[in-house]
Structures are given as C-alpha cells and as structure tokens.
Protein backbone atom coordinates (compact mmCIF):
# COMPACT_ATOMS: atom_id res chain seq x y z
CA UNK A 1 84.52 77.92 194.86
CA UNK A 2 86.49 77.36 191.23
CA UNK A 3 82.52 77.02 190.05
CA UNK A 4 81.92 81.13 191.66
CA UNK A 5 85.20 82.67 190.50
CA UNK A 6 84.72 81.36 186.92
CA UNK A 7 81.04 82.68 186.85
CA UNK A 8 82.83 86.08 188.23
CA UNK A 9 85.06 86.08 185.80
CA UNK A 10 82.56 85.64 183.43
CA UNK A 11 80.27 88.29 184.22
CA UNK A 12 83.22 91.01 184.50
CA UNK A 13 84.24 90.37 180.70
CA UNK A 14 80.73 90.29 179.21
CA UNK A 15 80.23 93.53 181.51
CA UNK A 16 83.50 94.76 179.94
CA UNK A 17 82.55 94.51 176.72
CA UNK A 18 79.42 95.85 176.73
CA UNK A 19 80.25 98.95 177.94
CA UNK A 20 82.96 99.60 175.43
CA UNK A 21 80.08 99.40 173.06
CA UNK A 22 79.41 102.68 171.30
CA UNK A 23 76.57 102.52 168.73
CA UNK A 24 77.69 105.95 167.85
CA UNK A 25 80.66 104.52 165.93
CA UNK A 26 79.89 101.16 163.04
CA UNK A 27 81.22 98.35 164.14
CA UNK A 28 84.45 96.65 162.21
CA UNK A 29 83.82 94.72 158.99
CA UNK A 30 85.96 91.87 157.87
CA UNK A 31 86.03 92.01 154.14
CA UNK A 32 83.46 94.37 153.47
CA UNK A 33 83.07 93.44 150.05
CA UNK A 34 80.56 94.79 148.30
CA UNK A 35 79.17 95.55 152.27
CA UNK A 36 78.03 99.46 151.30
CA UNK A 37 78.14 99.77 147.62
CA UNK A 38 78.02 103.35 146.36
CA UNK A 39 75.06 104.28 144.47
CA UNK A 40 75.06 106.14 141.41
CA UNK A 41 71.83 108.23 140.85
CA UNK A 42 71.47 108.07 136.75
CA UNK A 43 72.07 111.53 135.65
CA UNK A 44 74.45 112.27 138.53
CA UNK A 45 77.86 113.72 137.89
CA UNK A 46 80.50 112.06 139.08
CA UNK A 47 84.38 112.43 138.76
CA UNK A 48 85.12 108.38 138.22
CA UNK A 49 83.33 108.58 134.88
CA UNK A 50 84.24 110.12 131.41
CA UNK A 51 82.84 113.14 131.01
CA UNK A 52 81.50 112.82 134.37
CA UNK A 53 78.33 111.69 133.75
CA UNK A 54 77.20 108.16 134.93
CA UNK A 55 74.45 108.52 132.29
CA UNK A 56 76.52 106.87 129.08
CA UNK A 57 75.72 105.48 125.78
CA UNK A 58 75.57 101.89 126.05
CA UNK A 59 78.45 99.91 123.41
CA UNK A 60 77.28 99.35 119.77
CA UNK A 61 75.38 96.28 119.45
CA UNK A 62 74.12 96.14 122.87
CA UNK A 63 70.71 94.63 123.31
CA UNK A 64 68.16 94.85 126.35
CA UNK A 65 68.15 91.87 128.54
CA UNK A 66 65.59 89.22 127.35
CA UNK A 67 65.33 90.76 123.94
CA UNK A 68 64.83 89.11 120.70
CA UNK A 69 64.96 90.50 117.59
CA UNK A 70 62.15 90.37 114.95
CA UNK A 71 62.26 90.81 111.76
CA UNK A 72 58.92 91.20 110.51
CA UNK A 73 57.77 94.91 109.77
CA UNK A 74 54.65 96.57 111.39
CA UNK A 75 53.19 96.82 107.70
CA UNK A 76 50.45 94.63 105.78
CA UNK A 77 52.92 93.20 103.86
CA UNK A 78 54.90 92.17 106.93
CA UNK A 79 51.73 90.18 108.57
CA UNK A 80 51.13 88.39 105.70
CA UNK A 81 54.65 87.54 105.78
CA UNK A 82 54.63 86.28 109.81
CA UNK A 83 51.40 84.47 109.00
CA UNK A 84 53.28 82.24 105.64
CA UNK A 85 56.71 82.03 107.51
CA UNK A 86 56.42 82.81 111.22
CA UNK A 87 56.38 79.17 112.99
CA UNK A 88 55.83 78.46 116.82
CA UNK A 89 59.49 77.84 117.77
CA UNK A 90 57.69 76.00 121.84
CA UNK A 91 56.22 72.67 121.62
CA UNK A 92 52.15 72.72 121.83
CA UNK A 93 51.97 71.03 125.13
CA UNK A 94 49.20 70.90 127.61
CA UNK A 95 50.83 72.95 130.38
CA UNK A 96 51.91 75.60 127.65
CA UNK A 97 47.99 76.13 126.94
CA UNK A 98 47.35 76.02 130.44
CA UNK A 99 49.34 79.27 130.64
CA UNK A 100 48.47 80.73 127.54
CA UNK A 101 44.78 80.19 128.73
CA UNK A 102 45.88 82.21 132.00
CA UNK A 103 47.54 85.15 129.93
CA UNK A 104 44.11 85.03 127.15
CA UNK A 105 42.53 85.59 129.89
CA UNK A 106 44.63 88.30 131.68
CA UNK A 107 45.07 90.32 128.33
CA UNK A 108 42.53 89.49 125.82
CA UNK A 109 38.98 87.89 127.17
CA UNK A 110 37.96 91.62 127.96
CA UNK A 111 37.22 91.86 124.06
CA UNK A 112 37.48 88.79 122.74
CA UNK A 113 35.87 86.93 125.38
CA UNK A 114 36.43 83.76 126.74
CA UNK A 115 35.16 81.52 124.26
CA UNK A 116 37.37 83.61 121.41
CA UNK A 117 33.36 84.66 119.79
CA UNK A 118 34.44 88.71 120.23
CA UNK A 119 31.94 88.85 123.18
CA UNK A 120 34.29 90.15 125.76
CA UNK A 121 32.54 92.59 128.53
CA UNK A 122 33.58 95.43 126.81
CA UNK A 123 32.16 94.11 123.06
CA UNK A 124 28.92 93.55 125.25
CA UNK A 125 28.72 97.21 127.02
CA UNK A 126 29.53 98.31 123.48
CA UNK A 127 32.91 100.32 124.56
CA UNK A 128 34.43 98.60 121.15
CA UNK A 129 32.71 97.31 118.19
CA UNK A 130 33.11 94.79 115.55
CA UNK A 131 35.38 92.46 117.33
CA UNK A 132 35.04 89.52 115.12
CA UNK A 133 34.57 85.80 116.39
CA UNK A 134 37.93 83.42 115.49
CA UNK A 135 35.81 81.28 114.09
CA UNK A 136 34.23 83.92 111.38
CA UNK A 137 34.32 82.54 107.63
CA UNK A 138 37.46 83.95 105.47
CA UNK A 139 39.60 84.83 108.31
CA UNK A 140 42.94 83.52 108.22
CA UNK A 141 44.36 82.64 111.62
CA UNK A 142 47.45 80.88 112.29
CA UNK A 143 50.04 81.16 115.14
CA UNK A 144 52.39 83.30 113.30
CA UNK A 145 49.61 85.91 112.19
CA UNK A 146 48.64 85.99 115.81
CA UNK A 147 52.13 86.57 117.63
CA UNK A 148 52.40 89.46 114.83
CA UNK A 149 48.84 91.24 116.38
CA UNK A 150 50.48 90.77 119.80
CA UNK A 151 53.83 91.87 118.81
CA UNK A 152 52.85 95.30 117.15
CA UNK A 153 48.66 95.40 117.63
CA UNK A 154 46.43 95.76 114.97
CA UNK A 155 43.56 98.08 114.24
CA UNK A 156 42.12 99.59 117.82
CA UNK A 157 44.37 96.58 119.74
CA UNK A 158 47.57 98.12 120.79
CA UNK A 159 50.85 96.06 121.42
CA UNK A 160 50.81 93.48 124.46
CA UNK A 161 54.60 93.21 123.56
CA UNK A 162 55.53 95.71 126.50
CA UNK A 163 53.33 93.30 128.77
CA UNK A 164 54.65 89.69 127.70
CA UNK A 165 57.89 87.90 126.92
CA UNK A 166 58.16 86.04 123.44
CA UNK A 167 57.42 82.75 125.01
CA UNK A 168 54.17 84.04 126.88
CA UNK A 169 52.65 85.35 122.91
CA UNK A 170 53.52 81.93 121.72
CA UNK A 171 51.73 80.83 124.39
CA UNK A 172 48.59 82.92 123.88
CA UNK A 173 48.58 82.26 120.25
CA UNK A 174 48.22 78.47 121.09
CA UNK A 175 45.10 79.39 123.28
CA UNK A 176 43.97 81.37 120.26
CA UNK A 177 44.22 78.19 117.87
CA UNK A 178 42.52 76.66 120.72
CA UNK A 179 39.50 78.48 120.64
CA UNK A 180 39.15 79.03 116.96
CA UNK A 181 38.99 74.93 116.82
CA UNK A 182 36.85 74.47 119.64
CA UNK A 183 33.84 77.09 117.82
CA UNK A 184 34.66 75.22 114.76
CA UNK A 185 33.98 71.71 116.51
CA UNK A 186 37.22 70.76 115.15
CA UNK A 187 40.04 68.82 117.49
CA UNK A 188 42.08 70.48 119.99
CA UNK A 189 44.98 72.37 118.81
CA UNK A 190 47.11 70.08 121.06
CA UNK A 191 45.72 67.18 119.27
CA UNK A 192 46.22 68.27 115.90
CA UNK A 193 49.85 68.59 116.58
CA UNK A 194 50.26 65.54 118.00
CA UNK A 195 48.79 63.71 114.62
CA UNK A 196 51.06 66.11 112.81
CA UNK A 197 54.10 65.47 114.82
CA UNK A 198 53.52 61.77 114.03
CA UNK A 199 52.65 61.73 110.29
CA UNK A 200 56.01 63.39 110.21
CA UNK A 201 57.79 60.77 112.63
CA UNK A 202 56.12 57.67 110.18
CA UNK A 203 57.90 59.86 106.94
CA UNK A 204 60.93 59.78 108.31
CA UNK A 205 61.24 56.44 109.28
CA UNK A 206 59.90 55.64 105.34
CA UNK A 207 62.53 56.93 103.82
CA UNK A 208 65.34 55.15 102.91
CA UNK A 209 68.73 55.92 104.50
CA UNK A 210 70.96 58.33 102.41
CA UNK A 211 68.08 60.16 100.24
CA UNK A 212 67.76 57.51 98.12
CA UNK A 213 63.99 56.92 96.61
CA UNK A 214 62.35 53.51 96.29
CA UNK A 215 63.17 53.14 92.32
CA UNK A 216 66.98 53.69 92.75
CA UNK A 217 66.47 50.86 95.68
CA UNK A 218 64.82 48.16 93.09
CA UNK A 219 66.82 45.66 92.34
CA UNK A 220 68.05 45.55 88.32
C-alpha cells in the first residue's frame, strides 16, 4: 500500500511540475556568467564606448597576435642582407622536413616542382617561364635568402607570408636546402647539420676552460 501511495505521490509532483512549464518564458540561470554575452557588431555605435564607436584605435605598440617583427627590407640590398645574416632560429630535424615537405608541396611544387628542378605543372603547361632549377650553377641559396622570397616574394612569386606562420617558412626553406642537395648528389640537409652541430660540439670541448689558448697553458 506505502509502495502505491509513494508512486502516487510521485506521479502528482512530476505532473505538477510539468505543467508549470512555460517555454514561452527562459528558464532561471544560476550565475549566468558570461551565459549571453552581448555582441558588438564592429562599426556599431554604442553608448558604453568613447565616442561611441566600438571601432577604436588599438594602444601604441600593439602588435597582431602571432606576429614577429622583421627587420629586413623588401629591397636587393635587404636579401642580400637575410641571405649573410638571416639564420634558421628551429633545429633541422627530421619531422621539421617532414612538414616543410608537406607545405613545399602545398605552396610551391606547382612551379617549382617536386624535385625543386622548376618543372612544376604550371612551368610544364608553360603558364610561367624561366623558373630556374635549385640546383642551377651561380645561384646562391641558403635558408635565410629563402625565408626572405617567402616573406616578401620575389620577381612573379608573390608573398606566402599571409599563408604561413614564421616557423612553417623555416620549415619550407629546410625542404628547399633539401632539394637543392639532393640534385646536387650532395648529403641531406639534415645530415649536414648534424656533422656541423658536432664539429662545433668537439671545438668546444677543445678549448681550454676560461679562454685561455694552448701557449698560455705550456708550462715555463
């Protein structure tokens, strides 16, 4: 009997408050923080802002998110510059090719093609000509030279720098050394950094603590 009159009871008070339901009405938030934010359309006017505009000049010295600044100028002088100074601040690893390869081939194998011999699909339909091989006599590439192209473009290649971060160019521009050592039948680029990186480990460890050289060391 207790078992009916509790399943009565029951059924009265979920009946109960159902009906007082009304999806006309929201329901009650508890802390609505943040619940229904108020949206600002950019060039709106509104009273909470000086001058009523949302629209404002950003502070002085305020930088987009995720941007770096360069100091190398879109000028002959200034490539020559990036190509003597510039230096590959990411280590040349294999998973940073891997995604440089990815990106080459994303952004640049339609003219340079995939080998890096300027025999992309639109070099072989003849849409753009000229597009010289990396591995062409005289020409002087090295990763700093390259981020430079992809920073600001050069000749009939525009900027990529609206399409990549800083660390994807760096990337690329190890591909690129890639390829130009690969139609040279030189060693990977990978593997020429690594014997770099350890001729300048075994230097280190040669010289002598405190800057000293080997003749101040002799005995007299």
């Amino acid at each position: 009997m207790k078992t009916l009159i509790n399943i009565g009871i029951a059924i009265i008070a979920s009946a109960t408050l159902v009906s007082c339901f009304n999806d006309k009405k929201p329901n009650y938030q508890y802390f609505p923080n943040m619940y229904a934010p108020v949206g600002y359309e950019t060039y709106g006017e509104y009273g909470v802002f000086p001058n009523q505009q949302e629209a404002m000049t950003p502070p002085e010295h305020t930088v987009p998110r995720g941007f770096t600044p360069y100091d190398y100028e879109n000028t002959t002088q200034g490539l020559e510059l990036a190509k003597a100074e510039l230096k590959n601040p990411y280590e040349v690893t294999e998973k940073n090719l891997a995604v440089g390869n990815q990106l080459y081939t994303i952004y640049c194998a339609v003219c340079h093609g995939d080998k890096g011999d300027g025999k992309g699909i639109l070099a072989t339909r003849e849409k753009f000509l000229g597009i010289p091989s990396y591995a062409d006599p005289g020409r002087n590439i090295v990763p700093g030279g390259i981020y430079h192209v992809e920073n600001y473009g050069l000749n009939a290649m525009g900027s990529y720098a609206s399409q990549t971060n800083e660390k994807e160019r760096w990337q690329i521009a190890m591909h690129v050394m890639d390829l130009k050592a690969a139609l040279n039948g030189e060693p990977s680029f990978l593997e020429t950094n690594q014997a770099g990186a350890k001729t300048d480990t075994t230097k280190v460890e040669m010289e002598p603590a405190g800057g000293n050289t080997a003749s101040e060391l002799e005995p007299k």
